[in-house]
C-alpha atoms as a PDB file:
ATOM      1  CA  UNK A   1      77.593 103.379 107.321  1.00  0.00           C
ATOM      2  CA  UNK A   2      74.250 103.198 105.462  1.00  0.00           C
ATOM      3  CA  UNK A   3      75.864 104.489 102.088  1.00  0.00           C
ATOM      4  CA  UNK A   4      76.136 102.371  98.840  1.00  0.00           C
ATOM      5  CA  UNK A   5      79.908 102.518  97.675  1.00  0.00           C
ATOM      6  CA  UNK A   6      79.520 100.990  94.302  1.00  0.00           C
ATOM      7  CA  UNK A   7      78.707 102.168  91.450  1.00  0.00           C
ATOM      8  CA  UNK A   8      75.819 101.160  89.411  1.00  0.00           C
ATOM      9  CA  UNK A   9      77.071  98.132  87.229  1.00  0.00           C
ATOM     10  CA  UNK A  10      78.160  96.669  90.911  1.00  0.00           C
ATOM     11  CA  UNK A  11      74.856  97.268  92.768  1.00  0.00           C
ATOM     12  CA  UNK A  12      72.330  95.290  90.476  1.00  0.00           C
ATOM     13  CA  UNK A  13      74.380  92.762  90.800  1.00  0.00           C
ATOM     14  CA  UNK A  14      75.348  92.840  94.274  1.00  0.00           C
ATOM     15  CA  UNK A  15      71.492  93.288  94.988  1.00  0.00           C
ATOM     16  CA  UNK A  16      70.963  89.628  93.488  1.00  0.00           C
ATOM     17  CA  UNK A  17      72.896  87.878  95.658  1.00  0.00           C
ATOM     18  CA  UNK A  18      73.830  89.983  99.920  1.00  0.00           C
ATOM     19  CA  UNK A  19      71.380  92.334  99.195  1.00  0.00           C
ATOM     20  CA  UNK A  20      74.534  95.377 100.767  1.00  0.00           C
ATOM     21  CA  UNK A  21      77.667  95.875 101.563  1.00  0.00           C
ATOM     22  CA  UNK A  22      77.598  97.214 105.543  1.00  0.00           C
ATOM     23  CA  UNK A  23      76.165  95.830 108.585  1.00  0.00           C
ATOM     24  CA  UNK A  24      76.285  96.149 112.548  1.00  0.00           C
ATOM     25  CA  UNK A  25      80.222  96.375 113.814  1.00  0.00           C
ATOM     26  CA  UNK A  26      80.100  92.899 115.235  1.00  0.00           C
ATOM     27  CA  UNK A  27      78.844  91.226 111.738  1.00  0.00           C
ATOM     28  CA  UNK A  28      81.867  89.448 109.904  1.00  0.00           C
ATOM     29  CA  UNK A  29      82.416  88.985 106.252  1.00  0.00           C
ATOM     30  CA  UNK A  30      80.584  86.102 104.671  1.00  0.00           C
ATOM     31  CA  UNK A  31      78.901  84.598 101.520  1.00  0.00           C
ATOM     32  CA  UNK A  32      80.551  85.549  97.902  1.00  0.00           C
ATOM     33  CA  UNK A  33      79.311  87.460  95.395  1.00  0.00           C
ATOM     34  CA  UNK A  34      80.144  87.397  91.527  1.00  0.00           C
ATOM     35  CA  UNK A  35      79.797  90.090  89.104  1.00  0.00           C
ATOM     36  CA  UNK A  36      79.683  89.868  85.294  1.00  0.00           C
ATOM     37  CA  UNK A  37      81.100  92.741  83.668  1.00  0.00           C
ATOM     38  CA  UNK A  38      81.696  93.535  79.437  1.00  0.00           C
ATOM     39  CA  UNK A  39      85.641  93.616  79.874  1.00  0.00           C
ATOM     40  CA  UNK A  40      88.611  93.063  82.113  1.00  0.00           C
ATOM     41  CA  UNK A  41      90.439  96.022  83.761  1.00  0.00           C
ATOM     42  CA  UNK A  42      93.388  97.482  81.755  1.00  0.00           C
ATOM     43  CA  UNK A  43      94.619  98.493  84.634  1.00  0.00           C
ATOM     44  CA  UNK A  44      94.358  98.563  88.473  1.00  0.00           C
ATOM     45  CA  UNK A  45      96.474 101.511  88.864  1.00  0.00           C
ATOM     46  CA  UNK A  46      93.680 104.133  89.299  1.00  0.00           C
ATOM     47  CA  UNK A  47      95.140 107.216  88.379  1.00  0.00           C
ATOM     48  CA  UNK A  48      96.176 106.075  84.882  1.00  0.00           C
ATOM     49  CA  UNK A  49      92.520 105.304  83.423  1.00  0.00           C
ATOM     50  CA  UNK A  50      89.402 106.331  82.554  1.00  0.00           C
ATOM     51  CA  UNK A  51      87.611 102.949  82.184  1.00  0.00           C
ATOM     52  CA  UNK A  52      84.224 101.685  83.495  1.00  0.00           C
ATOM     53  CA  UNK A  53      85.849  98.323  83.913  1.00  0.00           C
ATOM     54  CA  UNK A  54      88.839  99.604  85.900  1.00  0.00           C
ATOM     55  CA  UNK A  55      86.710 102.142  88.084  1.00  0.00           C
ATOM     56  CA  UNK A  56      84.215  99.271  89.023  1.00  0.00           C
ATOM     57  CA  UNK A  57      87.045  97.653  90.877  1.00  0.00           C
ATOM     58  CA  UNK A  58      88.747 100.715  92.044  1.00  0.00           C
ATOM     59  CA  UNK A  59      85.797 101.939  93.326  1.00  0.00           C
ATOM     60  CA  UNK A  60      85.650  99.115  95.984  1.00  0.00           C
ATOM     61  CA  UNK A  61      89.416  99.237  97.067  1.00  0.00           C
ATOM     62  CA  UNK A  62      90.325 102.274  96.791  1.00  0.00           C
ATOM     63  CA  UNK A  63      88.420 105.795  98.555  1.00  0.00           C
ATOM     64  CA  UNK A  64      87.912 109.098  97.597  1.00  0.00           C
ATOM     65  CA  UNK A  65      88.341 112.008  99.600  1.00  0.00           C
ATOM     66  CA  UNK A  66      84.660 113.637  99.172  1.00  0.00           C
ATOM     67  CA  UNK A  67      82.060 111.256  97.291  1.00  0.00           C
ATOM     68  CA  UNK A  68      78.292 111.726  96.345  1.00  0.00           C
ATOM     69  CA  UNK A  69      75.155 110.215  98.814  1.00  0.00           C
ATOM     70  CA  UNK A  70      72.127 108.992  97.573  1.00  0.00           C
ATOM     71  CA  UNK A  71      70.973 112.729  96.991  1.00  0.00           C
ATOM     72  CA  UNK A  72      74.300 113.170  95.105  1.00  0.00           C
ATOM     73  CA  UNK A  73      75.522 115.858  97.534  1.00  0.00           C
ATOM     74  CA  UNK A  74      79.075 115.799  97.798  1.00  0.00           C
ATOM     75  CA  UNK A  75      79.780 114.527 101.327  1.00  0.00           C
ATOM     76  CA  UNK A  76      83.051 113.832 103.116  1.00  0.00           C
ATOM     77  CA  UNK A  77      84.825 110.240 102.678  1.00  0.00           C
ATOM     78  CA  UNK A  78      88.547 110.311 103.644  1.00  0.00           C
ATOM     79  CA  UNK A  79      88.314 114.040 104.462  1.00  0.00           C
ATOM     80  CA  UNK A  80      86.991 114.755 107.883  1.00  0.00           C
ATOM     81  CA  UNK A  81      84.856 117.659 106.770  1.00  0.00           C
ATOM     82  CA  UNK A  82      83.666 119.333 103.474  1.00  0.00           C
ATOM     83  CA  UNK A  83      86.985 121.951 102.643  1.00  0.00           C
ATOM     84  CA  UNK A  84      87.553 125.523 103.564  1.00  0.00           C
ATOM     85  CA  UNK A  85      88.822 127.879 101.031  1.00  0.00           C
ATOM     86  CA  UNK A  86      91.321 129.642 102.799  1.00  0.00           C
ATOM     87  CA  UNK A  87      92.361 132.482 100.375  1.00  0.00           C
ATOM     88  CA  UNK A  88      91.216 132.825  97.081  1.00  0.00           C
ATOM     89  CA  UNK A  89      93.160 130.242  95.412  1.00  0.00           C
ATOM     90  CA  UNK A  90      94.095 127.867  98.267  1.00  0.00           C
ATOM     91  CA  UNK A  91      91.995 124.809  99.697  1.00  0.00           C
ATOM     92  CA  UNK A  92      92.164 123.528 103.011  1.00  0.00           C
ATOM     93  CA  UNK A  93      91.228 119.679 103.834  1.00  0.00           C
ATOM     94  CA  UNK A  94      90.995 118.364 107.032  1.00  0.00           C
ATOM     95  CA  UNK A  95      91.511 114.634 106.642  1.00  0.00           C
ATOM     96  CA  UNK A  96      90.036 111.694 108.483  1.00  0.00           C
ATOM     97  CA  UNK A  97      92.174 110.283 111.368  1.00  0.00           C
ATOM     98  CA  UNK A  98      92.240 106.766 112.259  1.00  0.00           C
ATOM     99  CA  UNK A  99      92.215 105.403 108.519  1.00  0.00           C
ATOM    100  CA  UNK A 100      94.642 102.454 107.380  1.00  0.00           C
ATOM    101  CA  UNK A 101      95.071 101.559 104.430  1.00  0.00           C
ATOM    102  CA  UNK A 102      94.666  97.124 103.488  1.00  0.00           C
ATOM    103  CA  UNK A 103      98.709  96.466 104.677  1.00  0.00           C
ATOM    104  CA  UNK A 104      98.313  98.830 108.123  1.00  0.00           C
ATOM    105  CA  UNK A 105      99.980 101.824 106.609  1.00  0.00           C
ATOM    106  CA  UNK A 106      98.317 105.192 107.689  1.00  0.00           C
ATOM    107  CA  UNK A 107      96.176 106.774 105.477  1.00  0.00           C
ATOM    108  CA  UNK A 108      97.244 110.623 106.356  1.00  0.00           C
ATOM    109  CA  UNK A 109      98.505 113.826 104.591  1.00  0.00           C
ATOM    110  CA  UNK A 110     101.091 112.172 103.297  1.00  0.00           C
ATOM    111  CA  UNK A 111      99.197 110.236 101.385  1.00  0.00           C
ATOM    112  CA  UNK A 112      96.906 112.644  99.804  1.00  0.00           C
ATOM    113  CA  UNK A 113      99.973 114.776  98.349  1.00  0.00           C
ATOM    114  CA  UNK A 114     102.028 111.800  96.757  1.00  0.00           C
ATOM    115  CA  UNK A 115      98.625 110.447  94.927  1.00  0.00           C
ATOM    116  CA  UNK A 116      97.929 114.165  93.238  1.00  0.00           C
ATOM    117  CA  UNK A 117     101.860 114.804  92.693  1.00  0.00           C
ATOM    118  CA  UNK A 118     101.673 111.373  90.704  1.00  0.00           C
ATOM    119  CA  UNK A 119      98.659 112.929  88.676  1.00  0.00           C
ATOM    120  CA  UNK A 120     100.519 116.485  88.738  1.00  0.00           C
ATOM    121  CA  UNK A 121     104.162 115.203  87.719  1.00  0.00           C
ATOM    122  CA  UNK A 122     104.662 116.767  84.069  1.00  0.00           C
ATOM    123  CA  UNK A 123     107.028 113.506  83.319  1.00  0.00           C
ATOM    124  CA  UNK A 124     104.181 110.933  84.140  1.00  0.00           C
ATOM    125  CA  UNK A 125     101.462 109.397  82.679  1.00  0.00           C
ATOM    126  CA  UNK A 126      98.273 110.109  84.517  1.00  0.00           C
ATOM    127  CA  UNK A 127      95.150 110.856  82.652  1.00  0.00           C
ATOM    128  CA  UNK A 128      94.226 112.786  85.534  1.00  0.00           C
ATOM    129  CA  UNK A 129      96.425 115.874  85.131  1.00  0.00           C
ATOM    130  CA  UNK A 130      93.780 117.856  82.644  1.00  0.00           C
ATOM    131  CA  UNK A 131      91.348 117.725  85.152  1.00  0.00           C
ATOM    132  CA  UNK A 132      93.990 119.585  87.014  1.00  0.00           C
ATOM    133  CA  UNK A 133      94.602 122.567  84.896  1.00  0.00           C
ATOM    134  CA  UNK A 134      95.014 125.082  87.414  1.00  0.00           C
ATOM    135  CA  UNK A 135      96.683 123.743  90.861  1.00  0.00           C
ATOM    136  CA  UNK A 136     100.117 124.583  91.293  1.00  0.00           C
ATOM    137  CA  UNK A 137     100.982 122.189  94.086  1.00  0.00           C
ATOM    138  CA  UNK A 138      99.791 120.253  97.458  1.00  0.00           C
ATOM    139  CA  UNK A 139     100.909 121.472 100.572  1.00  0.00           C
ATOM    140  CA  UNK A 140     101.191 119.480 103.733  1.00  0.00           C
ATOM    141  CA  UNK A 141     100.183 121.683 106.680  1.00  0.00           C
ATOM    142  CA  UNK A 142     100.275 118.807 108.940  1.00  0.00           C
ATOM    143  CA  UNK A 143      99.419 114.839 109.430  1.00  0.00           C
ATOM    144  CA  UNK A 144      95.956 115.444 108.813  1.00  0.00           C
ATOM    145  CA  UNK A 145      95.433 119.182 106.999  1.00  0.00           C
ATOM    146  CA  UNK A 146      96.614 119.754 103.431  1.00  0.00           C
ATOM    147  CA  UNK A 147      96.092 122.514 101.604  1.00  0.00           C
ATOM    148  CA  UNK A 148      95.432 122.709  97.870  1.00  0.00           C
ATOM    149  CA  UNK A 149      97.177 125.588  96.335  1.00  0.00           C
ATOM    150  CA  UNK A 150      96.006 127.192  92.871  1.00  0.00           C
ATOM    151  CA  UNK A 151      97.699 129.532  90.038  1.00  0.00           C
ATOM    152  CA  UNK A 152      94.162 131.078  89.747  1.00  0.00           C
ATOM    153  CA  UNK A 153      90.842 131.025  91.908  1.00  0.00           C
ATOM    154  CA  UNK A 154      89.084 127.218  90.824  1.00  0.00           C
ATOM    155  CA  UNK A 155      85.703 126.571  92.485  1.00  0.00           C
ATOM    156  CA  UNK A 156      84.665 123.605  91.099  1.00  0.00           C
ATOM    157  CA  UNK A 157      88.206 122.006  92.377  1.00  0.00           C
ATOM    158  CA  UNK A 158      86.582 120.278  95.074  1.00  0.00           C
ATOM    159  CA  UNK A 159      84.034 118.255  92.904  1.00  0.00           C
ATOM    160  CA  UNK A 160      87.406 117.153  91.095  1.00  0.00           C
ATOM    161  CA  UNK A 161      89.110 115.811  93.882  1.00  0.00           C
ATOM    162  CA  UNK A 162      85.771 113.605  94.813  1.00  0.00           C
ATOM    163  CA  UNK A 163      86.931 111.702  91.621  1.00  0.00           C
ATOM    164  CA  UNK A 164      90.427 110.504  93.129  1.00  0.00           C
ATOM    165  CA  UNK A 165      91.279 107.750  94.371  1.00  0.00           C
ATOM    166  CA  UNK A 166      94.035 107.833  97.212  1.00  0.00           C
ATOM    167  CA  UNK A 167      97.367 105.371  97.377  1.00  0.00           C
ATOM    168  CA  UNK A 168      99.105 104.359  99.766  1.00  0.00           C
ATOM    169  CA  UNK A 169     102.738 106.597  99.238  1.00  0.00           C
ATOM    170  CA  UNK A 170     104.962 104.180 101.224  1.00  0.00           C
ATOM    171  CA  UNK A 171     104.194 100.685  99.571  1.00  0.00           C
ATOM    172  CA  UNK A 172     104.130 102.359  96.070  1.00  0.00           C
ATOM    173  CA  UNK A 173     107.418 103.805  96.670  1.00  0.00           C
ATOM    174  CA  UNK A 174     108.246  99.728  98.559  1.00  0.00           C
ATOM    175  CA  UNK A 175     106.843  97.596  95.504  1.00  0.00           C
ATOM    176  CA  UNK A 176     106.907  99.942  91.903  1.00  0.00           C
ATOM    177  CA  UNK A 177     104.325 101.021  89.739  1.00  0.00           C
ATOM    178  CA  UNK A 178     104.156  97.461  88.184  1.00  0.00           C
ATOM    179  CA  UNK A 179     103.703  95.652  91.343  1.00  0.00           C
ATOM    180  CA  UNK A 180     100.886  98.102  92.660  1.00  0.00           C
ATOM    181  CA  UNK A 181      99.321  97.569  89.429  1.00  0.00           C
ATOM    182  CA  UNK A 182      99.442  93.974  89.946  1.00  0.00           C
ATOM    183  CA  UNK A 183      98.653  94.119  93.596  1.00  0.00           C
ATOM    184  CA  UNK A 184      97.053  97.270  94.900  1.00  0.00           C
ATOM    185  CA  UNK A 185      96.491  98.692  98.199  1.00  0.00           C
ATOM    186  CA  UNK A 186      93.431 101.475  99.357  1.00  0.00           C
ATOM    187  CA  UNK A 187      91.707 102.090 102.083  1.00  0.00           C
ATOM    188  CA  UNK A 188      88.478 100.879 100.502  1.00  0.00           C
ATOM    189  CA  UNK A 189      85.631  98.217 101.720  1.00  0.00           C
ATOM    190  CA  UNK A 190      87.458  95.335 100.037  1.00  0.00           C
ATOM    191  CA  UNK A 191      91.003  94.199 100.165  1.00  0.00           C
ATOM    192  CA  UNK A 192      92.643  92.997  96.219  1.00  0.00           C
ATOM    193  CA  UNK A 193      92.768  89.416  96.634  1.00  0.00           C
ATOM    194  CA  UNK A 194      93.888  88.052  93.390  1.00  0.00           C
ATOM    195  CA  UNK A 195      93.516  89.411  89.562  1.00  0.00           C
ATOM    196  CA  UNK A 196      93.721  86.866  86.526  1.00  0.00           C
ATOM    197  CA  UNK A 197      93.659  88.958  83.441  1.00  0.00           C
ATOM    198  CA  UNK A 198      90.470  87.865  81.243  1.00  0.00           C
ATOM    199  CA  UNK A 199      89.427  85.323  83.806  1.00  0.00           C
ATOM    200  CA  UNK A 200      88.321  86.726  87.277  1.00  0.00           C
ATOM    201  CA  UNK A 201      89.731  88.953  89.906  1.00  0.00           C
ATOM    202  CA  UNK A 202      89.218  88.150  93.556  1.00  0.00           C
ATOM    203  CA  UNK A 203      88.495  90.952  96.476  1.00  0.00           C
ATOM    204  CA  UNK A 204      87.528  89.626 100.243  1.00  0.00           C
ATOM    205  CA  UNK A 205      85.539  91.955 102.641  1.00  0.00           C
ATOM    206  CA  UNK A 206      87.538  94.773 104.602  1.00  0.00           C
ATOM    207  CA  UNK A 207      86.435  93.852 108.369  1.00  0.00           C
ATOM    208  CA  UNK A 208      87.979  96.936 109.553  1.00  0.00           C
ATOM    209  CA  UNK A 209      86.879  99.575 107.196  1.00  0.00           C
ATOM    210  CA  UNK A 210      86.500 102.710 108.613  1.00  0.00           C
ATOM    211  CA  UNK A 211      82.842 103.257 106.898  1.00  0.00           C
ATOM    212  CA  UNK A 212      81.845 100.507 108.589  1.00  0.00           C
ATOM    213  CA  UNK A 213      82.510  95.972 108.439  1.00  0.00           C
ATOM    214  CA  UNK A 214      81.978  94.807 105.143  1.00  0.00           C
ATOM    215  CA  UNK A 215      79.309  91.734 105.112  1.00  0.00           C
ATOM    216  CA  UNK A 216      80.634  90.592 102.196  1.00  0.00           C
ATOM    217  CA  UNK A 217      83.033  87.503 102.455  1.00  0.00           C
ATOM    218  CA  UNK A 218      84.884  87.569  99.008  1.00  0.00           C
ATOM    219  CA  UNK A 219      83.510  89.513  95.924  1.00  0.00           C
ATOM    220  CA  UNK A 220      84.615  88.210  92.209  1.00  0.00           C
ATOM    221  CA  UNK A 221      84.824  89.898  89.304  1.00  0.00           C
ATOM    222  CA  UNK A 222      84.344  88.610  86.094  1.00  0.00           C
ATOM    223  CA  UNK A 223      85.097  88.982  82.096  1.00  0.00           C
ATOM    224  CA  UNK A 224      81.877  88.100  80.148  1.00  0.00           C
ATOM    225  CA  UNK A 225      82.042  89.588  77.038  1.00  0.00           C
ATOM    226  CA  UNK A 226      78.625  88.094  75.653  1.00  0.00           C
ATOM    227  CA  UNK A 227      75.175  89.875  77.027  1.00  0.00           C
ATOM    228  CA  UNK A 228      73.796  86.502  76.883  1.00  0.00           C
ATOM    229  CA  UNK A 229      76.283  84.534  78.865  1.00  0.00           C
ATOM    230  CA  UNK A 230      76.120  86.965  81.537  1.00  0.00           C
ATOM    231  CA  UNK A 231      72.317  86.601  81.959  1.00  0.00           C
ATOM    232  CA  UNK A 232      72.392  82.751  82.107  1.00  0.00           C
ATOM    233  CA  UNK A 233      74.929  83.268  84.773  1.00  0.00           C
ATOM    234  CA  UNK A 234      72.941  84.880  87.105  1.00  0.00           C
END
């Protein structure tokens, strides 16, 4: 797919070295790229920050359901088709079929409705949940339709739910919140290779994304807290 799926702390970078992050479907992952960034993560666990750090990474493992193009219009990722409002107060998304997530498990309904009732769940700790004011609950219609149900009419719900990142319900139930922090699975362009807190964390290229193969071989990401290191780096 022609679209750019990092933000822009990721792109100037990336532009230094590949030059992109797609290519023809019989191109495989290679090269390495490194990018420099302030801080380390706090966290890989996307739902439970607000972080430029974190989000950098996140936004190359993980997907969205809707996302912004170079226009910024809001355009479908993991949802098939832009949603249908139903009733009043109740969303319908048609999801993308044919999606796995990095350890084969199907992206699907499923999957949608366990990552927002993490953010939802009264008891947890997602900084997500304000941005959530006014739905009530997720309701799967089927494998691939979910429906979005609100106490009150919310239009601008949609542009909210371009800002989440989905998980993978079955191996966060398998491994823990701890372990998917440590290790986490999406659906995104590059797989979570290895993470050394304040040294580097590793990604390789996802061959079989669904936007399209990655030609990126292994992308590394970097704690550099001083301006000037960073620039003699590159």
């Amino acid at each position: 797919m022609g679209r750019s799926r990092a933000p822009m702390a990721l792109v100037v970078g990336l532009a230094l070295t590949m030059g992109g992050f797609t290519a023809s479907a019989d191109a495989a992952p290679s090269g390495k790229g490194v990018i420099a960034q302030g801080v380390d993560p706090t966290t890989l666990d996307m739902i439970n920050q607000q972080e430029t750090p974190a989000s950098n990474v996140g936004a190359q493992i993980f997907d969205t359901l809707y996302e912004r193009d170079s226009a910024l219009k809001l355009v479908p990722a993991l949802a098939a088709e832009m949603p249908k409002l139903v009733s009043p107060s109740v969303w319908e998304l048609k999801l993308r079929k044919g999606v796995k997530f990095h350890n084969g498990e199907t992206f699907n309904a499923e999957s949608v409705k366990f990552t927002m009732d993490r953010i939802l769940d009264p008891g947890g700790k997602s900084v997500w949940r304000a941005r959530f004011p006014t739905v009530e609950r997720v309701h799967v219609v089927d494998d691939y339709t979910v429906d979005i149900v609100s106490k009150v009419p919310n239009a601008a719900l949609v542009n909210v739910m371009a800002t989440i990142w989905i998980q993978p319900a079955k191996y966060f139930q398998q491994v823990g919140e701890v372990k998917f922090n440590q290790a986490p699975v999406g659906t995104g362009p590059f797989r979570f290779k290895e993470w050394r807190p304040d040294v580097f964390l590793t990604m390789v290229g996802n061959q079989d994304y669904w936007g399209g193969p990655v030609t990126v071989g292994e992308l590394t990401v970097r704690a550099m807290p001083e301006p000037s290191t960073r620039l003699a780096a590159i």
